[in-house]
Protein backbone atom coordinates (compact mmCIF):
# COMPACT_ATOMS: atom_id res chain seq x y z
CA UNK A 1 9.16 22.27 -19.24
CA UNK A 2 7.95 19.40 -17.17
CA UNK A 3 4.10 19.16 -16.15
CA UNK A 4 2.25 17.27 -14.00
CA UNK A 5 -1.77 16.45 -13.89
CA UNK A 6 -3.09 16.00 -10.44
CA UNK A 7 -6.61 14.65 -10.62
CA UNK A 8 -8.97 16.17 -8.00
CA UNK A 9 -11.77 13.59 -6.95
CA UNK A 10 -15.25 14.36 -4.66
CA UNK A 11 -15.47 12.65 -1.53
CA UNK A 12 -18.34 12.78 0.62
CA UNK A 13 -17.29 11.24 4.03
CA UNK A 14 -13.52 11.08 5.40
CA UNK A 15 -13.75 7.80 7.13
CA UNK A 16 -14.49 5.88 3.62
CA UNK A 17 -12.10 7.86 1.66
CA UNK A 18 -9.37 7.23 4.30
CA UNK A 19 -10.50 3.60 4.29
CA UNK A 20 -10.26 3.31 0.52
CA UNK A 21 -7.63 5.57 -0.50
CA UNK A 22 -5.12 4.59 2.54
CA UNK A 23 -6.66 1.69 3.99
CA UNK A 24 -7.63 -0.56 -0.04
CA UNK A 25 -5.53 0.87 -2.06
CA UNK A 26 -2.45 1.71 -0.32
CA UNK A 27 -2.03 5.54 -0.76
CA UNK A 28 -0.18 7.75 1.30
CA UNK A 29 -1.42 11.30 3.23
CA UNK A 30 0.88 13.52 1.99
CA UNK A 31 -0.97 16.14 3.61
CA UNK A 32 -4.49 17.72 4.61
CA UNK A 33 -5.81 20.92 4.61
CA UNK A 34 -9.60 22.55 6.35
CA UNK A 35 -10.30 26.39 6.52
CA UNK A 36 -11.03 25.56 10.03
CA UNK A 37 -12.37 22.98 12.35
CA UNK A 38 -15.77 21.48 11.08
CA UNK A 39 -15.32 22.74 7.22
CA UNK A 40 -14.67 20.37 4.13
CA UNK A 41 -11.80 18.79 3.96
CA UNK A 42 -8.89 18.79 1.20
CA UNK A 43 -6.18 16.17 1.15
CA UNK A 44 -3.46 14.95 -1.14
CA UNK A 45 -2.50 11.42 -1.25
CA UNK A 46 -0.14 9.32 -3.17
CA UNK A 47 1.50 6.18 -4.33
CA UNK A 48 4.12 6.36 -6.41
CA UNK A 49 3.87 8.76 -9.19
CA UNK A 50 0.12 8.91 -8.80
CA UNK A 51 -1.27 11.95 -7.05
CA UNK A 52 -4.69 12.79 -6.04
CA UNK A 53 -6.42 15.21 -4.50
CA UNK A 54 -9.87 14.58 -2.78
CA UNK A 55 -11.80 17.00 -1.32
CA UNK A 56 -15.29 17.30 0.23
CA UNK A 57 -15.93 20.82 -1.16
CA UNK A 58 -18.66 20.81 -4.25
CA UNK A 59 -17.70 23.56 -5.78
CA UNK A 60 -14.42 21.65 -6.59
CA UNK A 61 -15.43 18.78 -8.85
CA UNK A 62 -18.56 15.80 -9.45
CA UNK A 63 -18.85 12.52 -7.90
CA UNK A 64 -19.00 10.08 -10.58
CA UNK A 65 -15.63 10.47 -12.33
CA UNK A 66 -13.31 8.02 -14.30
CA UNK A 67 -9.39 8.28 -14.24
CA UNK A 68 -7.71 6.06 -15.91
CA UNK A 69 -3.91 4.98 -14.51
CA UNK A 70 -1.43 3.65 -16.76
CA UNK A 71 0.84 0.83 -14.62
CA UNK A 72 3.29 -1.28 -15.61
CA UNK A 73 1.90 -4.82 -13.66
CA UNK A 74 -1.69 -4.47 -13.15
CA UNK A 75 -1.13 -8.01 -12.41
CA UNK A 76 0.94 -7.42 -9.43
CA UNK A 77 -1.00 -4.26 -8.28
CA UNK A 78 -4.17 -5.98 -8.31
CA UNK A 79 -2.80 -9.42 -6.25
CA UNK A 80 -1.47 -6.46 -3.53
CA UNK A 81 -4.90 -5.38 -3.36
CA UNK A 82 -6.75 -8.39 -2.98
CA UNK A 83 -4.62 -9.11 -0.22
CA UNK A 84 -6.46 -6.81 1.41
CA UNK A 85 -9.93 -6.87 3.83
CA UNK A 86 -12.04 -4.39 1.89
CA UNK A 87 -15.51 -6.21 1.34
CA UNK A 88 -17.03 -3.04 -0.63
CA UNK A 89 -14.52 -3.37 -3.76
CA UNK A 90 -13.46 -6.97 -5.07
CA UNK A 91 -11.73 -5.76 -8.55
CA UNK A 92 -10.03 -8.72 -11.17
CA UNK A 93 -8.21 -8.75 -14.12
CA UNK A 94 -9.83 -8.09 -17.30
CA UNK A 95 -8.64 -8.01 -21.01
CA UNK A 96 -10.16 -4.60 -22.55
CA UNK A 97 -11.64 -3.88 -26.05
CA UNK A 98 -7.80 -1.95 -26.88
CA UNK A 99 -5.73 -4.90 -25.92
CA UNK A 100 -4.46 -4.18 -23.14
CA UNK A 101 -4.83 -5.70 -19.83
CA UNK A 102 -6.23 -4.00 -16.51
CA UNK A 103 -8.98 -3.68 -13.54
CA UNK A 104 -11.28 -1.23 -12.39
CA UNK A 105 -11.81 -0.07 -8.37
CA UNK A 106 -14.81 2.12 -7.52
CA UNK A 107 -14.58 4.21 -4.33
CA UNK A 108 -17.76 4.83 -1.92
CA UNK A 109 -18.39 8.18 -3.97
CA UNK A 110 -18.93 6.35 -7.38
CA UNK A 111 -15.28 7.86 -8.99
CA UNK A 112 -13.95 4.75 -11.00
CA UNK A 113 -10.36 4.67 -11.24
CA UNK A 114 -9.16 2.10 -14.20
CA UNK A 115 -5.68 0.54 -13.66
CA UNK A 116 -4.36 0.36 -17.01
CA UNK A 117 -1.24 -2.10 -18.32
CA UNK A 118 -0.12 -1.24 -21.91
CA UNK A 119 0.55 -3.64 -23.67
């Protein structure tokens, strides 16, 4: 039995999720979903095995939330995004209390997501 977790995050405003989520950190739209014109907005986006959903419907989750992303070169992930012209989020490499070493991005809804390298 395989399983998979797909994290749903609260986004207020599609421009600055698009702009973070495709635009800073590379993800793709995998696909997008309203009721009808005008309502909230669901989407799923992606970047390797990391899935997320964001949606703009508040019944579905809180702004404010933490994932946390296991990678295997935070180093290289972070250099890929710094390469990029996104003045709201300037992340760098840190050394956390468990060892290991990673870097935290926080989108224009306050959701953290920590990029994790095990070390």
């Amino acid at each position: 039995m395989d399983f998979q977790t797909i994290p749903i995050v609260r986004i207020f405003d599609e421009q600055k999720a698009r702009d973070f989520y495709l635009g800073f950190l590379g993800m793709t739209l995998d696909w997008e979903h309203r009721f009808e014109p005008g309502y909230p907005l669901y989407m799923q986006v992606s970047k390797g095995s990391l899935v997320l959903h964001l949606s703009e419907h508040s019944g579905d989750c809180s702004p404010g939330s933490k994932l946390f992303v296991n990678v295997s070169d935070a180093r290289a992930l972070l250099a890929e995004l710094q390469t990029r012209p996104y003045a709201y989020c300037r992340p760098s490499l840190e050394l956390a209390a468990w060892g290991d070493y990673g870097f935290q991005v926080v989108d224009p809804f306050s959701n953290r997501i920590w990029f994790n390298q095990p070390e």
